[in-house]
Each structure stands twice: as C-alpha cells, then as structure tokens.
Protein backbone atom coordinates (compact mmCIF):
# COMPACT_ATOMS: atom_id res chain seq x y z
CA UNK A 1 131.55 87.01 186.73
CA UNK A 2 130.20 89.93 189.08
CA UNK A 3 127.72 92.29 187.62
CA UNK A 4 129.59 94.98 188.68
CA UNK A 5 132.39 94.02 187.21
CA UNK A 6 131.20 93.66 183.81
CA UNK A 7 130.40 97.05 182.59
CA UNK A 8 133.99 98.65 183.53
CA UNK A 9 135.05 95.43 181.32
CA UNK A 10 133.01 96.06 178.67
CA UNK A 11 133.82 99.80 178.49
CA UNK A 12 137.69 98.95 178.44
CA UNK A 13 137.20 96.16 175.46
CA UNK A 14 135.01 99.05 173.95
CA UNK A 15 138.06 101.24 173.80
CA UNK A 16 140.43 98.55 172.25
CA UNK A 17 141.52 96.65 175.39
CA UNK A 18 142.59 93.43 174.38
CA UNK A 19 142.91 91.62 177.34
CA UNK A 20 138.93 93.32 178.46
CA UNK A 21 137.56 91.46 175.74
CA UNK A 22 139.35 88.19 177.04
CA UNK A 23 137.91 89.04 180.15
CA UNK A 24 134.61 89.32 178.94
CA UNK A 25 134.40 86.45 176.72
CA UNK A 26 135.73 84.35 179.55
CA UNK A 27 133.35 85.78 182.32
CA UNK A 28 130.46 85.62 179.92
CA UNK A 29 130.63 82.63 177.73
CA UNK A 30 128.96 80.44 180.28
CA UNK A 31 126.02 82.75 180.38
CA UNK A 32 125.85 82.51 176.33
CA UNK A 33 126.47 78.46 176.32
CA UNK A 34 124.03 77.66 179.48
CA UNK A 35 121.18 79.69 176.98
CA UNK A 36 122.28 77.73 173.74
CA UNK A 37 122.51 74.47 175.33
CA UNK A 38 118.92 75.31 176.52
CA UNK A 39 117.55 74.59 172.82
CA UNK A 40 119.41 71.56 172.53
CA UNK A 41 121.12 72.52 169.45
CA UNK A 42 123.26 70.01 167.26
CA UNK A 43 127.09 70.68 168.58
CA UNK A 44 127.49 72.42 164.91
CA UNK A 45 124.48 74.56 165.53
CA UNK A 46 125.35 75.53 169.12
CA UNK A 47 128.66 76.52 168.20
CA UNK A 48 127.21 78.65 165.28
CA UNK A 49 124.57 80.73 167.84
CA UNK A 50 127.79 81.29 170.04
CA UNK A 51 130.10 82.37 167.86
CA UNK A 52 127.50 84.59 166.15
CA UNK A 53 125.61 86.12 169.49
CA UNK A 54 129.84 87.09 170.30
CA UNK A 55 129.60 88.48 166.47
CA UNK A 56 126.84 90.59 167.25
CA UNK A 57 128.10 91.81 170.45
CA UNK A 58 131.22 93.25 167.97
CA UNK A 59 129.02 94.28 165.64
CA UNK A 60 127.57 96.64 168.29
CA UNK A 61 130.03 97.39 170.89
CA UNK A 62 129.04 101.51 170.16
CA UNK A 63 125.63 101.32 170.41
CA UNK A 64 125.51 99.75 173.27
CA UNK A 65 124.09 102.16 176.06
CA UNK A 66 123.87 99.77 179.65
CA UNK A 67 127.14 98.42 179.82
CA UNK A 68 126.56 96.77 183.13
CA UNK A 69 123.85 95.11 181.23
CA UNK A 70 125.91 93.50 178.07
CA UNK A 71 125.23 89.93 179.23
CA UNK A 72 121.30 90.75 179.17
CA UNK A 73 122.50 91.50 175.90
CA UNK A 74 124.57 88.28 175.09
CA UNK A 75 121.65 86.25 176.43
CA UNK A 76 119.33 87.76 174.58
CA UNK A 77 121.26 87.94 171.31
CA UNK A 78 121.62 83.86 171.82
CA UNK A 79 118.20 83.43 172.18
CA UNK A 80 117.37 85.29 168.91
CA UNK A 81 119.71 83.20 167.27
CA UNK A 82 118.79 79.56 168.63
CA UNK A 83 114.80 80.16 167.65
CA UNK A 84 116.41 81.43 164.07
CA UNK A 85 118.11 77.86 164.08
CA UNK A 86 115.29 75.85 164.70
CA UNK A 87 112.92 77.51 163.02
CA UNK A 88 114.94 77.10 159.78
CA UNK A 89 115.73 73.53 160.75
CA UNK A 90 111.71 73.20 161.52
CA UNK A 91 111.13 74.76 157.59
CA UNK A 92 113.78 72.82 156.22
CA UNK A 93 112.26 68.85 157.80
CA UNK A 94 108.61 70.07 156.93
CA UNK A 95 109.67 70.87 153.08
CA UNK A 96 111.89 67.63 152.93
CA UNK A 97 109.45 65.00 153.91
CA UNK A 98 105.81 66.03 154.24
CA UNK A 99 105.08 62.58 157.02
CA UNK A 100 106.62 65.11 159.55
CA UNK A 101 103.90 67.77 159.34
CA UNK A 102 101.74 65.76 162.18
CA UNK A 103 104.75 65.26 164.61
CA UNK A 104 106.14 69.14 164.20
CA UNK A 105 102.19 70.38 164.48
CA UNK A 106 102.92 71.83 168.17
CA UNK A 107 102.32 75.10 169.78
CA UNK A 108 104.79 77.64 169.33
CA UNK A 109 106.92 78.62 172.34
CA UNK A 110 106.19 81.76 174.50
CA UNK A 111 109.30 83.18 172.68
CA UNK A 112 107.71 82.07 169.27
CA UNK A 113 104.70 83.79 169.90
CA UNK A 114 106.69 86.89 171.01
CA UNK A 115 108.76 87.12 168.06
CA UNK A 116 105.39 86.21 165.77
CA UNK A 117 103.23 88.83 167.57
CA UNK A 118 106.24 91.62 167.18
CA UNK A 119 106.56 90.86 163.55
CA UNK A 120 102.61 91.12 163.04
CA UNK A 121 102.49 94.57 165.10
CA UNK A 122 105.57 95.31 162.55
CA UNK A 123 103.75 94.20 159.37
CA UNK A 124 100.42 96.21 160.76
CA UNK A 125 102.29 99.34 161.31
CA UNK A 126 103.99 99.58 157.91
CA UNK A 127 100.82 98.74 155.84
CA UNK A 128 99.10 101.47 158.27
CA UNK A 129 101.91 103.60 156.68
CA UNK A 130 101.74 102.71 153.40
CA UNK A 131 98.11 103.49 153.47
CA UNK A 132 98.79 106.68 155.73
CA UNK A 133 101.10 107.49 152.42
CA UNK A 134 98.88 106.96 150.02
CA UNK A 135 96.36 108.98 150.98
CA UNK A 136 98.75 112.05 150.87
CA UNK A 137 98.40 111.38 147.13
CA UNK A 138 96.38 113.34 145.09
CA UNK A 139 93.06 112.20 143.59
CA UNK A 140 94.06 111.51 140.32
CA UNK A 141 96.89 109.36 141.53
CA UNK A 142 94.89 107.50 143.87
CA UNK A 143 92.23 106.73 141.26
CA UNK A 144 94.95 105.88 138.89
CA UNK A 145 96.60 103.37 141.07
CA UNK A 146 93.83 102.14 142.60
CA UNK A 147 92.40 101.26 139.08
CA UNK A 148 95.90 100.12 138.16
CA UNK A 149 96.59 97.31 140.97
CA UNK A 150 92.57 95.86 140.48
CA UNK A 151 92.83 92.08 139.42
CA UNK A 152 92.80 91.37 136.46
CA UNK A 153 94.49 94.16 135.67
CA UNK A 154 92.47 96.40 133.01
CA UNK A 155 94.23 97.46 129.79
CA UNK A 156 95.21 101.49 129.20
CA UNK A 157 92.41 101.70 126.80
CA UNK A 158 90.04 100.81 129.63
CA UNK A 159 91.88 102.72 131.69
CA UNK A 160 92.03 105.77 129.28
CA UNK A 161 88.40 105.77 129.38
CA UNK A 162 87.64 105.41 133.08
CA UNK A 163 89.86 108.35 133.92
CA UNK A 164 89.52 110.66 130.98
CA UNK A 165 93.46 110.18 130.11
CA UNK A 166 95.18 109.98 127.26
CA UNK A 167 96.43 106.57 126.21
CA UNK A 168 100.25 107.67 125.80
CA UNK A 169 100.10 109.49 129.41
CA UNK A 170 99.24 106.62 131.51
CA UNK A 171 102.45 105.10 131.70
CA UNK A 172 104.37 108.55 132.63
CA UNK A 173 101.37 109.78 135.18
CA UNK A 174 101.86 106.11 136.65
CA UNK A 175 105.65 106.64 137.19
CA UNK A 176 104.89 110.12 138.74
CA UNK A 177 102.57 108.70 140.98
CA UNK A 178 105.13 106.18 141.94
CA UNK A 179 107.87 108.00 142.52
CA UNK A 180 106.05 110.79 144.70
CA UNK A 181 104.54 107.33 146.81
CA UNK A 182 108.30 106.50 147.24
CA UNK A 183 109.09 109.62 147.95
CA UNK A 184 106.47 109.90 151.03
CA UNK A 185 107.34 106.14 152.26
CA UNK A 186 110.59 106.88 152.45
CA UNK A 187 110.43 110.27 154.55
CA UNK A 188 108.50 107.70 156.68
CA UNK A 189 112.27 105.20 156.98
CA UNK A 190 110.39 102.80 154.59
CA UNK A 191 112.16 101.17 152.44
C-alpha cells in the first residue's frame, strides 16, 4: 500500500467508511503479520497480537493525530503486543518448571530493555511525586505518618507519646492526613 495513500484511507474509515477500513486492513495487514511473524509466535498467539494490534487501532481511531502514519502505528502496536506474549509465556515456563531458569537466563532484547528502562523512568517519576506530595503535608502529618509506616509498626500508645496526641485522635488525624495525601496525588493524575 502507498504511504500516501493511507492517511486519506484512514481518515475515510475514521468517519464510518466501511469499505476504507477494508482498504486499510487489506493494505496494512502484511505490515502487522511480517512484525508478528518476526517473534515467532505460536499460530494461536500470532493471531491473538493481530487481531488485538487491529483492536487497538479501533480503540483509537480519534486520537490518532498522523494519519499518514497509522501503520507506524499498527507496527508498533504489534510489537507491544508480541513482547507482552512472550514475556508472559517466559513467566509462565519459569514458574512451571524451575530446570528452565538456566536455558531462559539470556539478555533481554533492545526492545526489552526499552520497555524496562521506560517503566523504571515511570516508577522513578511517580515515587518522586509521591514524595514531592508528601512534603506539601504539614509537620504533624508527616511525623505522624512517618512514625506510622516504621517497621514494626509501633502501637498508638507509643505513638500517643512520641507525638503528644491523644490516644482516641490518632486514628481520625491518620485518616485526615490520608485523605489530604490523596487529595495532592491526585491533582498530580495519580491514582
């Protein structure tokens, strides 16, 4: 299929047009089935990523904003999928027969390390927020969870008398200090 062809396509299966879509799927599913057969899937498996990188696609026909670019898109979306495949197929042969472990002990794949090093930067930036959140806190909520989430964790009595508080107004000054946390993490989109 020509580039230039696909992003009129796309817009007209975008706006209902059945026989677009056809067009689409037809011009595009080599593109999706040359990147699945790339993993060397199981049939069942391959099938799955195709069917669900097409899903997606649906899923998202508004927000995409490069139509010209939608098989980018496909190819990418396939991708995604096939390392989701294996890597469930990886955790599912290392939990069922522990033997395995030496022969699946490899280095991950450029697009393993990708996908590992995005999720880290992920994981990084939300605990940064979390943090960021917490210090917006006042004092005496900060010192009260922090005392609160030591290990083990202390009882109220010891807690009563490391903060000055009244036995009975732990627990409520605890769910105030919670709920203003959740408050702050979610003006931040975190959820």
């Amino acid at each position: 299929m020509e580039r230039a062809s696909i992003g009129p396509l796309f817009l007209a299966a975008v706006d209902g047009d059945a026989a677009a879509w056809k067009g689409l799927v037809e011009g595009l599913s080599p593109l999706v089935w040359s990147v699945v057969r790339s993993y060397r899937l199981s049939d069942a498996d391959g099938l799955e990523v195709y069917q669900t990188a097409w899903f997606r696609l649906a899923q998202s026909l508004r927000q995409i904003r490069e139509p010209d670019k939608v098989g980018s898109w496909l190819a990418s979306t396939a991708r995604h999928e096939c390392l989701k495949v294996l890597k469930t197929e990886r955790a599912l042969s290392l939990s069922d027969s522990p033997q395995v472990l030496d022969l699946l002990s490899h280095e991950p794949t450029p697009e393993e390390s990708v996908i590992a090093a995005e999720d880290a930067a992920r994981d990084r930036d939300r605990l940064r927020q979390v943090w960021q959140s917490f210090q917006q806190l006042g004092e005496n909520c900060q010192r009260l969870l922090r005392l609160l989430i030591t290990s083990p964790p202390p009882s109220y009595e010891e807690v009563s008398s490391a903060l000055g508080l009244a036995v009975g107004s732990i627990g409520p000054i605890r769910q105030r200090c919670l709920r203003r946390l959740r408050a702050l993490l979610n003006d931040r989109g975190i959820r």
